[in-house]
PDB file of N, CA and C in Angstrom:
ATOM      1  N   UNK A   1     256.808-194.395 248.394  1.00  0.00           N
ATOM      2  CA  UNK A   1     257.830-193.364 248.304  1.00  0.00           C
ATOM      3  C   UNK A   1     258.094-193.045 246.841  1.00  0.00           C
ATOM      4  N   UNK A   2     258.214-191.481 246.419  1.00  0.00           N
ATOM      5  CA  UNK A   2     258.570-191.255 245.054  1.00  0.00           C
ATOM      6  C   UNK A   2     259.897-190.723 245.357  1.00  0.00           C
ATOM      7  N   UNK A   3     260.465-189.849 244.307  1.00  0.00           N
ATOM      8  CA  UNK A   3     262.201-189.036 244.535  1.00  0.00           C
ATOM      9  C   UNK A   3     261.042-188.056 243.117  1.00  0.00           C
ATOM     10  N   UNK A   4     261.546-186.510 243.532  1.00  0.00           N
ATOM     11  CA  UNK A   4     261.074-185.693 243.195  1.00  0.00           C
ATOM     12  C   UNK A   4     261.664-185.260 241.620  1.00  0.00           C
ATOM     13  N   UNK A   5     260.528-185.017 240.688  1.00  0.00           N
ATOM     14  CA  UNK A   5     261.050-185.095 239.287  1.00  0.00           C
ATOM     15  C   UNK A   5     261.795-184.328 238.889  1.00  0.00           C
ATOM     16  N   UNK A   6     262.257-183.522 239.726  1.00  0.00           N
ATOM     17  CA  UNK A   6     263.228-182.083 239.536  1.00  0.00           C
ATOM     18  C   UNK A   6     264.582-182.530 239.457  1.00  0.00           C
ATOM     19  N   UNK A   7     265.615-182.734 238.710  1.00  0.00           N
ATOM     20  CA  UNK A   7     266.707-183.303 238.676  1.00  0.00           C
ATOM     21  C   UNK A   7     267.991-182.622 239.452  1.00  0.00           C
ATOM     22  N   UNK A   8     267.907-181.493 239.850  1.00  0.00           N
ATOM     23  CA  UNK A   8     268.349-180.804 240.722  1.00  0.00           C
ATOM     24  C   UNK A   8     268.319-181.326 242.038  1.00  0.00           C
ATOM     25  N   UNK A   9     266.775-181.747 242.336  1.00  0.00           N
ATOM     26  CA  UNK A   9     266.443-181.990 243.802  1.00  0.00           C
ATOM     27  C   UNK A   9     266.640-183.420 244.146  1.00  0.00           C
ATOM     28  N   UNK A  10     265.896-184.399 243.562  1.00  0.00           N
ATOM     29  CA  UNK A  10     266.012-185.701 244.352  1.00  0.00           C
ATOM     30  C   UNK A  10     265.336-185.641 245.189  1.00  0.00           C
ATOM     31  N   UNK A  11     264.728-185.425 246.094  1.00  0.00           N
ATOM     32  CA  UNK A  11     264.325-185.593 247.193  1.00  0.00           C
ATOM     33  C   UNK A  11     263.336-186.541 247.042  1.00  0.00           C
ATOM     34  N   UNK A  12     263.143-187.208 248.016  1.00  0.00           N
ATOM     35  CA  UNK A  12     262.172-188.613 248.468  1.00  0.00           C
ATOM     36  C   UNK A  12     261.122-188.061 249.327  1.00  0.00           C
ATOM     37  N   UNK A  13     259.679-188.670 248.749  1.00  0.00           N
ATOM     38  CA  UNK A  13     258.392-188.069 249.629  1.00  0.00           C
ATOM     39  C   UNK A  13     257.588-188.905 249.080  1.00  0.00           C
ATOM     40  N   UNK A  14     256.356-189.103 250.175  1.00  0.00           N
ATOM     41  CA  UNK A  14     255.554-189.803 250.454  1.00  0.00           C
ATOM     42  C   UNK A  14     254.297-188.950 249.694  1.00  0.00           C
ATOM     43  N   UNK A  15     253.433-189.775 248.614  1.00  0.00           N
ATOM     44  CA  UNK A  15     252.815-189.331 247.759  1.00  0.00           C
ATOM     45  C   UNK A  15     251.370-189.394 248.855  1.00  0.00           C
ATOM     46  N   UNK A  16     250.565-188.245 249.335  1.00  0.00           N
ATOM     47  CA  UNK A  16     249.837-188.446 249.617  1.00  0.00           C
ATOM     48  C   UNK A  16     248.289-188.083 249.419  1.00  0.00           C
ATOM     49  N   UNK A  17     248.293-187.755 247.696  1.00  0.00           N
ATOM     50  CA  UNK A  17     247.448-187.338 246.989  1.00  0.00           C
ATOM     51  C   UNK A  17     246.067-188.615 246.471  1.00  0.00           C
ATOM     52  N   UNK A  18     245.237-188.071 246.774  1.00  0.00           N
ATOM     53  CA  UNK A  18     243.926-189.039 246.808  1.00  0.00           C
ATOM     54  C   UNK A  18     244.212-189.729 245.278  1.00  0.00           C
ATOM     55  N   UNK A  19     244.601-188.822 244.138  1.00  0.00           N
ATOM     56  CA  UNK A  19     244.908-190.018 243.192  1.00  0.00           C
ATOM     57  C   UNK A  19     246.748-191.142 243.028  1.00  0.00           C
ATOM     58  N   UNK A  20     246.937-190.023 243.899  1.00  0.00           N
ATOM     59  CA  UNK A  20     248.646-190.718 243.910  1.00  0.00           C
ATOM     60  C   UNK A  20     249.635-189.926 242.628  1.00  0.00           C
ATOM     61  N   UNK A  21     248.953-189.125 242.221  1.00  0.00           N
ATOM     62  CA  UNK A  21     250.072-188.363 240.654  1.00  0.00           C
ATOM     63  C   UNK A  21     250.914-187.776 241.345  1.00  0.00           C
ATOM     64  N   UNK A  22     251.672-186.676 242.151  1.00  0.00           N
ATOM     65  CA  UNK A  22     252.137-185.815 242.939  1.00  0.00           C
ATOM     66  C   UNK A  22     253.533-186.344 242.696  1.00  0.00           C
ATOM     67  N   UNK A  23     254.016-185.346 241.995  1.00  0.00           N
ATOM     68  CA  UNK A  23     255.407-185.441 241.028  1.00  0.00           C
ATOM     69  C   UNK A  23     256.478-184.921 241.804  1.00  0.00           C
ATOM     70  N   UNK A  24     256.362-183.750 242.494  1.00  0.00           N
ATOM     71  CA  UNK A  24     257.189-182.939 243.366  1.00  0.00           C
ATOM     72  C   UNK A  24     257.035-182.626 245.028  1.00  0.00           C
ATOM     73  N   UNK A  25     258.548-182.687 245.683  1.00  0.00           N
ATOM     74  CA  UNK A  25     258.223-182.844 247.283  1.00  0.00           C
ATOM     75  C   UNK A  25     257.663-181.525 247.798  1.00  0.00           C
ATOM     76  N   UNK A  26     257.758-180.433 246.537  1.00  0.00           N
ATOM     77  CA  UNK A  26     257.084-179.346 247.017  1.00  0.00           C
ATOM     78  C   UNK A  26     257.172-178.199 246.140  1.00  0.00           C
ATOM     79  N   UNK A  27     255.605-178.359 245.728  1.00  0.00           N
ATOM     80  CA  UNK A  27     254.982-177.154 244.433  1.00  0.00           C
ATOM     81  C   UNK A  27     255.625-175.841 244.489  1.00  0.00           C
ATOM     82  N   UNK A  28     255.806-175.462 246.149  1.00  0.00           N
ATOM     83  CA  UNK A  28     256.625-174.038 246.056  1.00  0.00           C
ATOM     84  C   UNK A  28     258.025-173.941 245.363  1.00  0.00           C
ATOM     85  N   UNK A  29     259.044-174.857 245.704  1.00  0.00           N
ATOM     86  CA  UNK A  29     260.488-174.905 245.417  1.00  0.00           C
ATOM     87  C   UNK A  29     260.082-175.365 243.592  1.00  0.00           C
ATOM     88  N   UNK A  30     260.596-176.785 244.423  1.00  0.00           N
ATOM     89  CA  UNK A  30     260.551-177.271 242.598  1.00  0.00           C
ATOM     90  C   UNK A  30     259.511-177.236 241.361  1.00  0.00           C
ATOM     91  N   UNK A  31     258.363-177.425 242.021  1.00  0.00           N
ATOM     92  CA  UNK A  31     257.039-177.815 240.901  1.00  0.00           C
ATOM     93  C   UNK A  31     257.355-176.093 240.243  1.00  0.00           C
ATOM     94  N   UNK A  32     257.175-175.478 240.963  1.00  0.00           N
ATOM     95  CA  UNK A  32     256.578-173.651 240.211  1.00  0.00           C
ATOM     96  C   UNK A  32     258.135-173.916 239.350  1.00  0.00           C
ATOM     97  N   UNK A  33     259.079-173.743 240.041  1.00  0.00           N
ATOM     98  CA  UNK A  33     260.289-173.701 238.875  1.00  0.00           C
ATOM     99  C   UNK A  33     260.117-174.004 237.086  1.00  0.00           C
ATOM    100  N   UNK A  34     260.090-175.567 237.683  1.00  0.00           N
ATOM    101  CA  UNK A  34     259.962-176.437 236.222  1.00  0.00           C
ATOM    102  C   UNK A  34     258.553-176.191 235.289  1.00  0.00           C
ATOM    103  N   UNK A  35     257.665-175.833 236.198  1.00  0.00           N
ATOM    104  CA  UNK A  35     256.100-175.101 235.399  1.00  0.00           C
ATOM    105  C   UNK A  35     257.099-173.831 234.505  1.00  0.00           C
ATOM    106  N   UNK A  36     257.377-173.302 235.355  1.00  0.00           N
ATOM    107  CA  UNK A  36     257.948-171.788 234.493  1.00  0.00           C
ATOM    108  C   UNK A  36     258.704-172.450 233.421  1.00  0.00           C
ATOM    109  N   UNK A  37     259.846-172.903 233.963  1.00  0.00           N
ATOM    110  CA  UNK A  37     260.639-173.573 232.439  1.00  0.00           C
ATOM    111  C   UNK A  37     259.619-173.951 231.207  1.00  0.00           C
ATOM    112  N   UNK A  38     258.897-174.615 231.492  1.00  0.00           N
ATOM    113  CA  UNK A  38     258.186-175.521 230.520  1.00  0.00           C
ATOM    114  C   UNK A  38     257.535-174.776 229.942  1.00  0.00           C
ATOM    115  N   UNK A  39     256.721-173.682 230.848  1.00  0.00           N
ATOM    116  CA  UNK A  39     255.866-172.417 230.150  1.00  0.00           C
ATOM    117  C   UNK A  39     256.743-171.550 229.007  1.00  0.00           C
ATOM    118  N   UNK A  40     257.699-171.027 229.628  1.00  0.00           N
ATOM    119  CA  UNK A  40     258.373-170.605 228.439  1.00  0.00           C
ATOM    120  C   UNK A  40     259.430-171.078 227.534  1.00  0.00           C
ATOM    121  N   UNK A  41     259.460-172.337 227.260  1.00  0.00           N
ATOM    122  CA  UNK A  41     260.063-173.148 226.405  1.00  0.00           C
ATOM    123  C   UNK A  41     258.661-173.345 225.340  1.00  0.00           C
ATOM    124  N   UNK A  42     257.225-173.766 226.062  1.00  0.00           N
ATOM    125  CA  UNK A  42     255.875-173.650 224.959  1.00  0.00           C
ATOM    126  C   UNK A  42     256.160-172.677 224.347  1.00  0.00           C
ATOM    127  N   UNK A  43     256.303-171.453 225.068  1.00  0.00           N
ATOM    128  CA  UNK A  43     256.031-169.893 224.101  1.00  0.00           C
ATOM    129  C   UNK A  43     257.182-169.408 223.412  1.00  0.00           C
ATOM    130  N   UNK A  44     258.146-169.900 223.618  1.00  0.00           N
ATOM    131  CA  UNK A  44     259.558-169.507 222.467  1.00  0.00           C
ATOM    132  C   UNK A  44     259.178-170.324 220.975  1.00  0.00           C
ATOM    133  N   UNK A  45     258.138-171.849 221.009  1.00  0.00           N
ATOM    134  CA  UNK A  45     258.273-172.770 220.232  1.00  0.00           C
ATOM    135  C   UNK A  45     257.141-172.501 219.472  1.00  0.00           C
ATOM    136  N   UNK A  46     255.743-171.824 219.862  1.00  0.00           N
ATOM    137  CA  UNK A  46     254.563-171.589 219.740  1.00  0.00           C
ATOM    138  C   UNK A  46     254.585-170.182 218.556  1.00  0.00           C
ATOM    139  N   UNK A  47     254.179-170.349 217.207  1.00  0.00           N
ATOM    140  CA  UNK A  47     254.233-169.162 216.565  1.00  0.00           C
ATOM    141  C   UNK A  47     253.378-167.995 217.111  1.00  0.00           C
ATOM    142  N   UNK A  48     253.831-166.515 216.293  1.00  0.00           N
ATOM    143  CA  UNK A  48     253.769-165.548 216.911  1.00  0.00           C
ATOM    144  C   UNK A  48     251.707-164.989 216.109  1.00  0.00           C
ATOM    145  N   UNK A  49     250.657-165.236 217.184  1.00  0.00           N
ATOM    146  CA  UNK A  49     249.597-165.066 216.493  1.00  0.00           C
ATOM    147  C   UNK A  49     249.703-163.465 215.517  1.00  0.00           C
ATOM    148  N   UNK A  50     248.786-163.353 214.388  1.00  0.00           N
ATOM    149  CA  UNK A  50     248.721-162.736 213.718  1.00  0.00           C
ATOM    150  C   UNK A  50     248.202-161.442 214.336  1.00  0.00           C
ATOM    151  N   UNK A  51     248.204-159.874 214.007  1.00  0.00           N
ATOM    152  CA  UNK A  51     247.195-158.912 214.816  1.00  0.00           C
ATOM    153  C   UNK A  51     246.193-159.305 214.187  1.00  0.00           C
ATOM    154  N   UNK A  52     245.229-158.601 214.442  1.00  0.00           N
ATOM    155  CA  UNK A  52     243.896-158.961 213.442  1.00  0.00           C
ATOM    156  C   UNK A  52     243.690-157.848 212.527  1.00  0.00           C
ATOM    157  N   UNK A  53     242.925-157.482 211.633  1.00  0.00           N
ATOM    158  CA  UNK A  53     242.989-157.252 210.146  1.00  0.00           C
ATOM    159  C   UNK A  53     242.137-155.606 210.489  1.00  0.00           C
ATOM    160  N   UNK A  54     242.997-154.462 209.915  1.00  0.00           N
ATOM    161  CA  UNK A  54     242.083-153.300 210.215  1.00  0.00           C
ATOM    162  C   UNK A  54     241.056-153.758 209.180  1.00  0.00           C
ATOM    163  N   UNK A  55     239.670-152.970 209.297  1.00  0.00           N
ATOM    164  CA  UNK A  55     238.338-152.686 208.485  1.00  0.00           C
ATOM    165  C   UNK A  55     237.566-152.753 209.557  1.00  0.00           C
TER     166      UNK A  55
END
């Protein structure tokens, strides 16, 4: 039994992934959430690439 890494959720589930990693009771609700958070917390922190150079 794990409890789901989403601190909101809690929820308790049975890891039944051939390697056993499976962090969240369910990729739709919580996992996509906290992906998004994390995605754009990278790109607020991540400098802004350069354009590239007319010639």
């Amino acid at each position: 039994m794990k409890t789901c890494r989403n601190p909101a959720c809690g929820e308790a589930f049975y890891d039944r992934s051939r390697n056993g990693t499976r962090v969240w009771h369910d990729m739709k609700t919580c996992g996509n959430a906290l992906n998004l958070r994390a995605s754009r917390a990278r790109r607020q922190h991540s400098p802004e690439p350069e354009p590239p150079a007319a010639g």
